[in-house]
N, C-alpha and C. Protein backbone atom coordinates (compact mmCIF):
# COMPACT_ATOMS: atom_id res chain seq x y z
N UNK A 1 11.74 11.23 43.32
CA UNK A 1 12.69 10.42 42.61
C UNK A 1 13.77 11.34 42.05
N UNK A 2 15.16 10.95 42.00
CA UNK A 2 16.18 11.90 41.72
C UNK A 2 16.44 11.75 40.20
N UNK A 3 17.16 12.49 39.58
CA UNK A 3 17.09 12.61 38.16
C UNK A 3 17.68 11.30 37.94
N UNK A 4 19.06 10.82 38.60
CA UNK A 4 19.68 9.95 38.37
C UNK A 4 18.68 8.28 38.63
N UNK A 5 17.92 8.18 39.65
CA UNK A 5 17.21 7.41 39.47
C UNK A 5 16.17 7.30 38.14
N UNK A 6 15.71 8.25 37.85
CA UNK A 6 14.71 8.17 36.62
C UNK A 6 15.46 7.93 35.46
N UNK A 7 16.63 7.97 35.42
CA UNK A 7 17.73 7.67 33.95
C UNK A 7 17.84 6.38 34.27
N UNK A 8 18.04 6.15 35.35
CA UNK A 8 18.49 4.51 35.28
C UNK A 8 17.14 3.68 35.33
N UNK A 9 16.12 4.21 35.82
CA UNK A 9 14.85 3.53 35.64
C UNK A 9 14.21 3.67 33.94
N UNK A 10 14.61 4.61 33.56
CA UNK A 10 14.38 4.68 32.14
C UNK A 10 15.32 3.98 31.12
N UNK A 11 16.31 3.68 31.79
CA UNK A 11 17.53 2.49 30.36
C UNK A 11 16.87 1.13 30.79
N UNK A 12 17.01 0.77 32.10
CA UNK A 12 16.19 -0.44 32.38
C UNK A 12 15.25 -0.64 31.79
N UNK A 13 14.05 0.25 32.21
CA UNK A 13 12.65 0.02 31.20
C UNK A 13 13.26 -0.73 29.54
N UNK A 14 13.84 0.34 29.05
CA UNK A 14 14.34 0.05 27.65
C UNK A 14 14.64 -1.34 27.26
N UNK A 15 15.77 -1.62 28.54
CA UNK A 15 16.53 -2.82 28.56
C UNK A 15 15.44 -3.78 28.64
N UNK A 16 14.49 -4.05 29.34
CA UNK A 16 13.58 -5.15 29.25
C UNK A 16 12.86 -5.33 28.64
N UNK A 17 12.22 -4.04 27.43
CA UNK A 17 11.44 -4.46 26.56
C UNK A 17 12.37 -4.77 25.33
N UNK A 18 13.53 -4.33 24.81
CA UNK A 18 14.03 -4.97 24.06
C UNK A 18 15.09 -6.13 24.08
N UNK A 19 14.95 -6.67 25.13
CA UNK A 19 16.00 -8.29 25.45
C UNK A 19 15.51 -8.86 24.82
N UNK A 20 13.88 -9.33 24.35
CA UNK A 20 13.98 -10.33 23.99
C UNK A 20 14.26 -10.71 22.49
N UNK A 21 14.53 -9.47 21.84
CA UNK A 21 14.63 -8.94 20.27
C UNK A 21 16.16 -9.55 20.35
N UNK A 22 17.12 -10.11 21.18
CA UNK A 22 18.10 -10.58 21.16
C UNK A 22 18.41 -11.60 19.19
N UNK A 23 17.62 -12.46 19.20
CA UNK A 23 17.96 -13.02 17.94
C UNK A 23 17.10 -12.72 16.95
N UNK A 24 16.68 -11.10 16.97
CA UNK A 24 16.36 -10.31 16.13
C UNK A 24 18.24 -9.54 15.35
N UNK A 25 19.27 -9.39 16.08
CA UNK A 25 20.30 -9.01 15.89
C UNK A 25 20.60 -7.81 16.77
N UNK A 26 20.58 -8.23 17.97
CA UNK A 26 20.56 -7.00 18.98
C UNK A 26 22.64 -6.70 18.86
N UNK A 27 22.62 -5.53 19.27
CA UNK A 27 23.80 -5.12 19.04
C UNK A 27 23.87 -3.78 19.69
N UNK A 28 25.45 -3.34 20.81
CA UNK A 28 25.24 -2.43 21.68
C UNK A 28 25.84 -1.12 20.35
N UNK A 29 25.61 -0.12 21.08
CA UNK A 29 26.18 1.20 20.28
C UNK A 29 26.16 2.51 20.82
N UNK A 30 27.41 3.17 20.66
CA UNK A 30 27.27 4.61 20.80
C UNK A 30 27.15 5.80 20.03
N UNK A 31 26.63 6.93 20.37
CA UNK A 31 26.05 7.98 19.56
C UNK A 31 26.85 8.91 20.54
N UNK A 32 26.65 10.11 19.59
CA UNK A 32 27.62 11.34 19.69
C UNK A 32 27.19 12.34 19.04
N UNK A 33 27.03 13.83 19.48
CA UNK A 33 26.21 14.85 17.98
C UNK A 33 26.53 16.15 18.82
N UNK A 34 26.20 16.90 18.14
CA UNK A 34 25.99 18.44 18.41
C UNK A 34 24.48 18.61 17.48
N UNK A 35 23.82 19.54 18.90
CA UNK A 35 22.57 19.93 17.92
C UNK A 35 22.64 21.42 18.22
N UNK A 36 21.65 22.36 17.61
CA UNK A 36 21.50 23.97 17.72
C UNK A 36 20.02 23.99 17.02
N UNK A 37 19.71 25.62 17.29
CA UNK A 37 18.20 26.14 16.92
C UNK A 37 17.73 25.79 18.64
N UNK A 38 16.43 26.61 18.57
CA UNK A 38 15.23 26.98 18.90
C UNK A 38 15.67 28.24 19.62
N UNK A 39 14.66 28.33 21.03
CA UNK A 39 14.44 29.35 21.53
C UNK A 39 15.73 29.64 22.97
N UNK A 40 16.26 30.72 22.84
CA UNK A 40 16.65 31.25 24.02
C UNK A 40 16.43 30.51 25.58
N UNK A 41 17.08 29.73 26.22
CA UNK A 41 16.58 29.30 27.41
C UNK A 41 17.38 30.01 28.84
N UNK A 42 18.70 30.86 28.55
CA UNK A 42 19.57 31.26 29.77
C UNK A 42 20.65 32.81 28.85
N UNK A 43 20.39 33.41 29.18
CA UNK A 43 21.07 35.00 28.87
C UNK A 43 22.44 35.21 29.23
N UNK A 44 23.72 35.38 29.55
CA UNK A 44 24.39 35.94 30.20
C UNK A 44 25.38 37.13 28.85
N UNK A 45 25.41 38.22 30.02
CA UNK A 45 25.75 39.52 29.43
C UNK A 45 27.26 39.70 30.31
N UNK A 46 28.04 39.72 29.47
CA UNK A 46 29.44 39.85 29.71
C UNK A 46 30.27 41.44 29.92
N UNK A 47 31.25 41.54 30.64
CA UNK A 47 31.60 42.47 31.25
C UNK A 47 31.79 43.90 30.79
N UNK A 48 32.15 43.26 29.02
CA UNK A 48 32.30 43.92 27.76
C UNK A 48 31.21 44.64 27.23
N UNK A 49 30.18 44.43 27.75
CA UNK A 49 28.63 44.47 27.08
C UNK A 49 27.96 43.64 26.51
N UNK A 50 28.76 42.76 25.55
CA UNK A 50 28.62 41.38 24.58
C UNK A 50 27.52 40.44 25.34
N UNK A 51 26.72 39.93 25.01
CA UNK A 51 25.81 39.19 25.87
C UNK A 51 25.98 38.13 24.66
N UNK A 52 25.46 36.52 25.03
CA UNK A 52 25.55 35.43 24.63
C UNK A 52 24.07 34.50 25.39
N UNK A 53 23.46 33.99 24.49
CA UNK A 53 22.16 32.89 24.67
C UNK A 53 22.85 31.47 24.72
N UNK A 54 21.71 30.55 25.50
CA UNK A 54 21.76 29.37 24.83
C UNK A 54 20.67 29.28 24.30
N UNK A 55 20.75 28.14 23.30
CA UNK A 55 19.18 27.99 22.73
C UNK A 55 18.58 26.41 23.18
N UNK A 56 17.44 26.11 23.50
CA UNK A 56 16.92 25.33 23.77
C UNK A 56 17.31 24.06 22.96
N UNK A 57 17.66 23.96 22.04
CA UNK A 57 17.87 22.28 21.31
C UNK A 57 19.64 22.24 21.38
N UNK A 58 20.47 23.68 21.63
CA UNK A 58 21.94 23.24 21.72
C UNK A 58 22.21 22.64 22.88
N UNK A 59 23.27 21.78 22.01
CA UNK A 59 24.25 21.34 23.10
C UNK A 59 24.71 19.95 22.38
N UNK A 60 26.09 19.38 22.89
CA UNK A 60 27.09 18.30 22.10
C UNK A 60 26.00 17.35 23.70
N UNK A 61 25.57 15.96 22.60
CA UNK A 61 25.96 14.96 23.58
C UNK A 61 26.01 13.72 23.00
N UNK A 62 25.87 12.72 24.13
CA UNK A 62 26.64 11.54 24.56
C UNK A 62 26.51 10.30 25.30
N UNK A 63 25.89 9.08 24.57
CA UNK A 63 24.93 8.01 25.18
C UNK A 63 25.29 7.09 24.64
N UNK A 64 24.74 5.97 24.74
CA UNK A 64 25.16 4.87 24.29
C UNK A 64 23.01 3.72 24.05
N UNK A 65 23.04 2.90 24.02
CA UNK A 65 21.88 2.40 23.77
C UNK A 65 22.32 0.91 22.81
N UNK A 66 21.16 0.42 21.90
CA UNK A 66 21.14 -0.99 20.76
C UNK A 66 20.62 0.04 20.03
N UNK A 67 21.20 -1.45 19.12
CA UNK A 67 20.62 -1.51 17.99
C UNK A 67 20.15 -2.85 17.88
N UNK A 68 18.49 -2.95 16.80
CA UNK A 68 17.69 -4.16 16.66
C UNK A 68 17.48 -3.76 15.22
N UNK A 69 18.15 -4.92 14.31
CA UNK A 69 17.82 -5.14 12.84
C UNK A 69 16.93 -6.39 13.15
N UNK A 70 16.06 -6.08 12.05
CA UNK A 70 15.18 -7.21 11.91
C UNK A 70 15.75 -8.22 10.95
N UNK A 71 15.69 -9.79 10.71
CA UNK A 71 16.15 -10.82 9.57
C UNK A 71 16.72 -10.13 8.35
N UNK A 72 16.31 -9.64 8.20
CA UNK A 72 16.37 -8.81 6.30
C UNK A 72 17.11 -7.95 6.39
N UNK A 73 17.48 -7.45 7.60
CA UNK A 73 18.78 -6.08 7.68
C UNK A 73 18.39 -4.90 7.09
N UNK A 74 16.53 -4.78 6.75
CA UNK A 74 17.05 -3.55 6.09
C UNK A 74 15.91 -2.70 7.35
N UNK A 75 15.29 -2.84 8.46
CA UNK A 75 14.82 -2.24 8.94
C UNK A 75 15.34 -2.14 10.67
N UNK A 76 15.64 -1.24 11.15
CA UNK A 76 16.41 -1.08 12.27
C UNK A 76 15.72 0.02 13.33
N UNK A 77 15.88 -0.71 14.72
CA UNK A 77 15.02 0.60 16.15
C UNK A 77 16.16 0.42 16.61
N UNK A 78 16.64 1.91 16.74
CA UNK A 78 17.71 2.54 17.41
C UNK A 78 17.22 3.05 18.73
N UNK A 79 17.67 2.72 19.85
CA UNK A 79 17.63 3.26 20.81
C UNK A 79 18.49 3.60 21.89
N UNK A 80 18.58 4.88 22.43
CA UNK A 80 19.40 5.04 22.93
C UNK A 80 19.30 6.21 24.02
N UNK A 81 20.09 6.50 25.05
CA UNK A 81 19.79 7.70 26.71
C UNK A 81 21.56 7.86 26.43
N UNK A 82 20.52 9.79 26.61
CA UNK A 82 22.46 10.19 26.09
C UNK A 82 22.18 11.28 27.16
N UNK A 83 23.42 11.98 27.70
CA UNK A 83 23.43 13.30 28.47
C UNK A 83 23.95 14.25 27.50
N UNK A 84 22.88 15.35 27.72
CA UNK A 84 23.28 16.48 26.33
C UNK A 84 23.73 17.97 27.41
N UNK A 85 24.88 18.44 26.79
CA UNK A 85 25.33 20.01 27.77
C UNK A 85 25.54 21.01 26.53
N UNK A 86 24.74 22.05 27.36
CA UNK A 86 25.72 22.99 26.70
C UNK A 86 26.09 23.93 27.80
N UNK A 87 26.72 24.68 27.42
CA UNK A 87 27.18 25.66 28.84
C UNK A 87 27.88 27.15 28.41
N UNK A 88 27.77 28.28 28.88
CA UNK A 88 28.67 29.47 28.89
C UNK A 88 29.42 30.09 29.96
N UNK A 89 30.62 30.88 29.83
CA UNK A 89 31.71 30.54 30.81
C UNK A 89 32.03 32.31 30.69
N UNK A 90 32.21 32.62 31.57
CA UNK A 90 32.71 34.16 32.32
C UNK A 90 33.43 33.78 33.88
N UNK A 91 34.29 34.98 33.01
CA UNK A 91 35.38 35.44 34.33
C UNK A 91 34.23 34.86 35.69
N UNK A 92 33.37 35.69 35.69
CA UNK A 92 32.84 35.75 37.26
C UNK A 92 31.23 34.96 37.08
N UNK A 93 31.27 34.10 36.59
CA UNK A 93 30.31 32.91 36.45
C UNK A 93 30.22 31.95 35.28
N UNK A 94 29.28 31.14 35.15
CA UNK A 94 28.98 30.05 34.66
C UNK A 94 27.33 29.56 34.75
N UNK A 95 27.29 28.98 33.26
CA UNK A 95 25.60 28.81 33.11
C UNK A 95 25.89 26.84 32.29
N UNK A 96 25.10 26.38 32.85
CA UNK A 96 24.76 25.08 32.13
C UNK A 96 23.51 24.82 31.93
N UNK A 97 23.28 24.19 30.96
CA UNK A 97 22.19 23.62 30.14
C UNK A 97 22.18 22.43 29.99
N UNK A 98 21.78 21.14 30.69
CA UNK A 98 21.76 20.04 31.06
C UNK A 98 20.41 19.10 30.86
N UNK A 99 20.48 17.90 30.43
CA UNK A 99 19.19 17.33 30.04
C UNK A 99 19.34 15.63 29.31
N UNK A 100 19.04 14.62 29.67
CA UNK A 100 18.69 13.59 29.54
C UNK A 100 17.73 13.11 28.41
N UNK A 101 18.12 12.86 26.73
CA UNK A 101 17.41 12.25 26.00
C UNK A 101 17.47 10.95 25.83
N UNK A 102 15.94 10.13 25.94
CA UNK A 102 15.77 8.68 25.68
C UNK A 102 15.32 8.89 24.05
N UNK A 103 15.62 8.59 23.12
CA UNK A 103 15.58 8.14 21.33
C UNK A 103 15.23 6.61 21.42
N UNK A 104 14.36 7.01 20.45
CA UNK A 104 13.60 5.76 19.72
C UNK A 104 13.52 6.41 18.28
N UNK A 105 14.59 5.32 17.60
CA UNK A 105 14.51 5.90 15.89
C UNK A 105 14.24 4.45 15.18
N UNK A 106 13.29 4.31 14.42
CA UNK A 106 12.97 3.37 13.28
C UNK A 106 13.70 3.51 11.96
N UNK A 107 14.88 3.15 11.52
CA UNK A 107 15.46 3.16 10.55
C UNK A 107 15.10 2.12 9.23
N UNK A 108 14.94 2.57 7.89
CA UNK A 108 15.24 1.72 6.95
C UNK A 108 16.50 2.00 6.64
N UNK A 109 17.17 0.67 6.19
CA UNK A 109 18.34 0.55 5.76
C UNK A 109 18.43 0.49 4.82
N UNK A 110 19.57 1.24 3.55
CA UNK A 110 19.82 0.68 2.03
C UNK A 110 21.37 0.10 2.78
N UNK A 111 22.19 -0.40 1.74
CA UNK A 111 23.62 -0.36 1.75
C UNK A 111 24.43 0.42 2.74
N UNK A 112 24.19 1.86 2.01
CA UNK A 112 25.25 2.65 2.52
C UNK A 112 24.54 3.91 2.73
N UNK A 113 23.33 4.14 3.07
CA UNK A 113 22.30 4.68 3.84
C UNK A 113 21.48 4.10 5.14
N UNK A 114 20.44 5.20 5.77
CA UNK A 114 19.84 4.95 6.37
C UNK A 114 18.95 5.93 6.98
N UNK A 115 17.53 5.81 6.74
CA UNK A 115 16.46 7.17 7.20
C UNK A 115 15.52 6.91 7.57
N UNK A 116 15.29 7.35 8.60
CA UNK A 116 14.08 7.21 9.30
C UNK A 116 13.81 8.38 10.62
N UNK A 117 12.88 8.00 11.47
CA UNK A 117 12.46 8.57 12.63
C UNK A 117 11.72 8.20 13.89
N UNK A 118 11.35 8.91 14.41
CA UNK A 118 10.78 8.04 16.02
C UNK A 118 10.98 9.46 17.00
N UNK A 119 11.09 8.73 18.64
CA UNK A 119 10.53 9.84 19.70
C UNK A 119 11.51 10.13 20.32
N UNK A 120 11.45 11.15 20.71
CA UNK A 120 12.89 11.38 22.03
C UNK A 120 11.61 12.07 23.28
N UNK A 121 12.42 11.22 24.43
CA UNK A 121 11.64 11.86 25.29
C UNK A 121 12.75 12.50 26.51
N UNK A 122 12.92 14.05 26.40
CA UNK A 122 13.93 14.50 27.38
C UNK A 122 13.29 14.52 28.93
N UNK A 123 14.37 14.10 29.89
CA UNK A 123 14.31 14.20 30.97
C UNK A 123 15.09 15.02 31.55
N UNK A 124 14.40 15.86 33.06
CA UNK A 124 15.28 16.08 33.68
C UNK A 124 15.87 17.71 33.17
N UNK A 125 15.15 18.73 32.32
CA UNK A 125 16.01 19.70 31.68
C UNK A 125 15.92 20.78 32.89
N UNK A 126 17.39 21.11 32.93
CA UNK A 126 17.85 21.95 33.72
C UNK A 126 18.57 23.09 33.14
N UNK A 127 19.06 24.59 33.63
CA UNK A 127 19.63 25.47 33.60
C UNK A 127 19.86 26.27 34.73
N UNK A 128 21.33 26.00 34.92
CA UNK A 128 21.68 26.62 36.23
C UNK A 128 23.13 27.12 35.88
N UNK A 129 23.36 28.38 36.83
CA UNK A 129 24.38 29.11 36.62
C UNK A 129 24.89 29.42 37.82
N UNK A 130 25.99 29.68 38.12
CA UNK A 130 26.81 29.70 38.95
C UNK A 130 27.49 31.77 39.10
N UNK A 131 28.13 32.11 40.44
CA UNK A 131 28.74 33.10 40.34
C UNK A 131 27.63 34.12 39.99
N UNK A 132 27.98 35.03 39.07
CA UNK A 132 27.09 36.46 39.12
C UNK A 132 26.07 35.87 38.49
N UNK A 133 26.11 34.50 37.84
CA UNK A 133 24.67 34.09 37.29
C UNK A 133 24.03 33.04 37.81
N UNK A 134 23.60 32.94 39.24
CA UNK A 134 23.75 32.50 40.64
C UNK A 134 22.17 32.48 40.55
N UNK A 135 21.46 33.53 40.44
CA UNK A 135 19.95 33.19 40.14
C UNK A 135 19.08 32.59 38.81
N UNK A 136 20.00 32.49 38.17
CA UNK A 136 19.63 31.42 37.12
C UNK A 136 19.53 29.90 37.24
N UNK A 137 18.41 29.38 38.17
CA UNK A 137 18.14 28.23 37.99
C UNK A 137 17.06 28.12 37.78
N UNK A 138 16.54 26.63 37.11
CA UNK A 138 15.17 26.55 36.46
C UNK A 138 15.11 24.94 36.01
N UNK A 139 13.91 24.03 36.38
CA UNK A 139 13.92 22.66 36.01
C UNK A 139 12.48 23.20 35.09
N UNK A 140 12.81 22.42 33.90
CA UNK A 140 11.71 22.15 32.76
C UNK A 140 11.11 20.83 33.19
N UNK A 141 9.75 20.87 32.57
CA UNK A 141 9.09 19.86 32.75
C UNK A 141 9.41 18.69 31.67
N UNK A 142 9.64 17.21 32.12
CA UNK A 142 9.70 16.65 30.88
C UNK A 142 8.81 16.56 29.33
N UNK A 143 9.85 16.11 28.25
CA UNK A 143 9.22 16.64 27.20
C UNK A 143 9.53 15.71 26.52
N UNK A 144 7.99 15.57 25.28
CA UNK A 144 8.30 14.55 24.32
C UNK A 144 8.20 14.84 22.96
N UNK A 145 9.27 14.52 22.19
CA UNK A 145 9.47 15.42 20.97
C UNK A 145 9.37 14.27 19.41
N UNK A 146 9.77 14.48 18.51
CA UNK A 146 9.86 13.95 16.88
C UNK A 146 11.27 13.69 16.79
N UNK A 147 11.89 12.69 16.27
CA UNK A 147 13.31 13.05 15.95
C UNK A 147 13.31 12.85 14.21
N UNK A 148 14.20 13.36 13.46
CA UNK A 148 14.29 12.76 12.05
C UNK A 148 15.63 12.63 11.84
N UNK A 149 16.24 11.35 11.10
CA UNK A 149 17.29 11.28 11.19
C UNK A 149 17.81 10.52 9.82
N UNK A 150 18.85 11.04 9.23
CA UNK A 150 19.59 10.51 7.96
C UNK A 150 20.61 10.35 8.38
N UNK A 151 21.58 9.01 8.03
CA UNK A 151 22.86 8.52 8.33
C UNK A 151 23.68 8.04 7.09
N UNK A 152 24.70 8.34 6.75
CA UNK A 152 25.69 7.49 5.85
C UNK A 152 26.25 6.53 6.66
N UNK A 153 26.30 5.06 5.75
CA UNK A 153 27.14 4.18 6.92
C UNK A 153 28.35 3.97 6.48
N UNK A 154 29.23 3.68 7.35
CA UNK A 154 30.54 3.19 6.58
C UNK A 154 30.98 2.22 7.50
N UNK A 155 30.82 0.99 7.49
CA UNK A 155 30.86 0.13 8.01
C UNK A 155 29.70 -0.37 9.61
N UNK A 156 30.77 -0.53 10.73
CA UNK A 156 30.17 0.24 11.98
C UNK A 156 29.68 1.23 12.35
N UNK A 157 30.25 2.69 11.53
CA UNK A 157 30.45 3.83 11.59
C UNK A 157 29.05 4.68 10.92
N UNK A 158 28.12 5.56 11.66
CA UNK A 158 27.25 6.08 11.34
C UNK A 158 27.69 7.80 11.60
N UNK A 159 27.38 8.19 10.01
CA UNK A 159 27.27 10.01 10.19
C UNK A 159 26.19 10.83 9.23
N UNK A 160 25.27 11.80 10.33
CA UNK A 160 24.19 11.89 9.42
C UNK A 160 24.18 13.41 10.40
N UNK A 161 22.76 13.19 9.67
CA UNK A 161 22.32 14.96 10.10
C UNK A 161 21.02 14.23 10.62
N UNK A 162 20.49 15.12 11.68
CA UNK A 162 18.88 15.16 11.84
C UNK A 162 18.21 16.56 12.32
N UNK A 163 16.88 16.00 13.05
CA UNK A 163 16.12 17.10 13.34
C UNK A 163 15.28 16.96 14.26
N UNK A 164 14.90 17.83 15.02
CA UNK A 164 14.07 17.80 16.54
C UNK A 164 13.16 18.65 16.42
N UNK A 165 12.05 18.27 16.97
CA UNK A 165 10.85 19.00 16.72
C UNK A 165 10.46 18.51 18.30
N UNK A 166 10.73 19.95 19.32
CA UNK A 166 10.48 19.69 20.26
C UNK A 166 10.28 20.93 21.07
N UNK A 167 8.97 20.82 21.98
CA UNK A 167 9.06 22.28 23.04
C UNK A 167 9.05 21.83 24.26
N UNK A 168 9.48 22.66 25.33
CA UNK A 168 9.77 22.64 26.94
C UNK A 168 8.57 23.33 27.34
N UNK A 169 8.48 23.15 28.47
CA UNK A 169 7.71 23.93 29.28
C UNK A 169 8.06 24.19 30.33
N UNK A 170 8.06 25.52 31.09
CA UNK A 170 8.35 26.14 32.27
C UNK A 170 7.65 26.99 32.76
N UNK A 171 6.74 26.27 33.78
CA UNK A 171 6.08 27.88 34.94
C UNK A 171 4.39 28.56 33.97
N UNK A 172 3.95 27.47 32.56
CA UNK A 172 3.26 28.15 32.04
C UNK A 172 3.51 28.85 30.44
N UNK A 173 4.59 28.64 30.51
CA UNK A 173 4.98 28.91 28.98
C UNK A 173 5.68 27.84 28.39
N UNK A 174 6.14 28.08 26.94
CA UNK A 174 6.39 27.47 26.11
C UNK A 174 7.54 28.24 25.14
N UNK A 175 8.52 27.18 25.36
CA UNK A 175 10.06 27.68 24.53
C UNK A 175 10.36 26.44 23.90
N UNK A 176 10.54 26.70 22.69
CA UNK A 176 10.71 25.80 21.46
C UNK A 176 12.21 25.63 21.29
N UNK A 177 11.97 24.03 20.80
CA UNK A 177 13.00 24.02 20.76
C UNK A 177 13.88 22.73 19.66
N UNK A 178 12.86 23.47 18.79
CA UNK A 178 13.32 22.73 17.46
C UNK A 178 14.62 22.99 16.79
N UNK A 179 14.95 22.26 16.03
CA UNK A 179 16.66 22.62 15.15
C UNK A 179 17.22 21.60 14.94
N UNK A 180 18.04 21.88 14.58
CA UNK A 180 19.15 20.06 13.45
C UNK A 180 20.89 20.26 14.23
N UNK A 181 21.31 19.37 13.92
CA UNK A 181 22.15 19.08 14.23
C UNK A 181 22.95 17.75 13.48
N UNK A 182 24.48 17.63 14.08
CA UNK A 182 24.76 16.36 13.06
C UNK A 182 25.42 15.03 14.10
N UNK A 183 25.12 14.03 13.84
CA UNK A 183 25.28 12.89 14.43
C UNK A 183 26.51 11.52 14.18
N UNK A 184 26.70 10.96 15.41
CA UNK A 184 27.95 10.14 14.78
C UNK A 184 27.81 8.82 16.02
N UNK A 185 27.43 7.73 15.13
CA UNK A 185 27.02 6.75 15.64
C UNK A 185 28.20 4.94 15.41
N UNK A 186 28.21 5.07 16.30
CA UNK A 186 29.66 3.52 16.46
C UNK A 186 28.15 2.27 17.02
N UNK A 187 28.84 1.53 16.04
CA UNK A 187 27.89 -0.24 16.50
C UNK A 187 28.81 -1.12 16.22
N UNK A 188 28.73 -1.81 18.15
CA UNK A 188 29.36 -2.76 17.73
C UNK A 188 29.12 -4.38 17.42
């Protein structure tokens, strides 16, 4: 099965167990973040000497998913499949860090808050590099992690910080890849 099939078999899944939460207050939405921390996953050493990591939880990404408030508005399952990159760039190559998170967050709501947590399960993690960093490829096994998440709301508009508590696996080992990051969430 190709990565792209398992993303779309994985929003579907999503999509059918929460349709019927429809006049629960279903509502579509997008998310947006940069995260950082954990462990080292791709090296490149620059011409200068200067060498540069990525770390296992960086990278900006970018998904979309619902939202389901229950009657009372104050308890909310966020869910959502985002594509997360990070990447480093030289004259004479290129490295990406690529990977598919499905989120499941249980929110309580106040007013003009909102905190809670739930699972992310990444798919699909890749690192591949291009040019003099040409033997740098590597697929991780999928992984299922913790998310924690605090939001200020301002209207539609969600901005918070969270946290990942999550490790990869490759070939027999184990690279962590916990760390925080900050988040920015549109519902419409």
């Amino acid at each position: 099965m190709t990565s792209i099939t398992r993303v779309v078999s994985g929003a579907a899944c999503l999509l059918a167990v929460l349709a019927p939460a429809h006049a629960a207050g279903l509502r579509p939405v997008l998310v947006a973040g940069y995260d950082a921390g954990g462990e080292p996953v791709a090296t490149m050493t620059y011409t200068t000497g200067h060498s540069d990591s990525i770390k296992a939880n960086e990278g900006l990404y970018l998904g979309g998913g619902v939202s389901v408030l229950n009657e009372a508005g104050n308890i909310e399952l966020l869910a959502t499949l985002s594509v997360k990159y990070q990447g480093l760039h030289a004259d004479n190559g290129d490295i990406r860090w690529t990977r598919f998170p499905l989120d499941a967050l249980l929110l309580y709501r106040w007013p003009s808050f909102r905190l809670g947590g739930g699972l992310t399960y990444v798919m699909e993690p890749r690192v591949k590099g291009s040019g003099a960093s040409s033997s740098i490829d590597a697929t991780f096994d999928n992984a299922t992690g913790v998310l924690l998440q605090g939001d200020y709301l301002l209207d539609a508009v969600a901005l918070g910080v969270r946290a990942t508590l999550l490790d990869y696996r490759f070939g027999g080992s184990t690279i962590r890849s916990s760390g925080v990051g900050v988040s920015f969430g549109f519902t419409f």
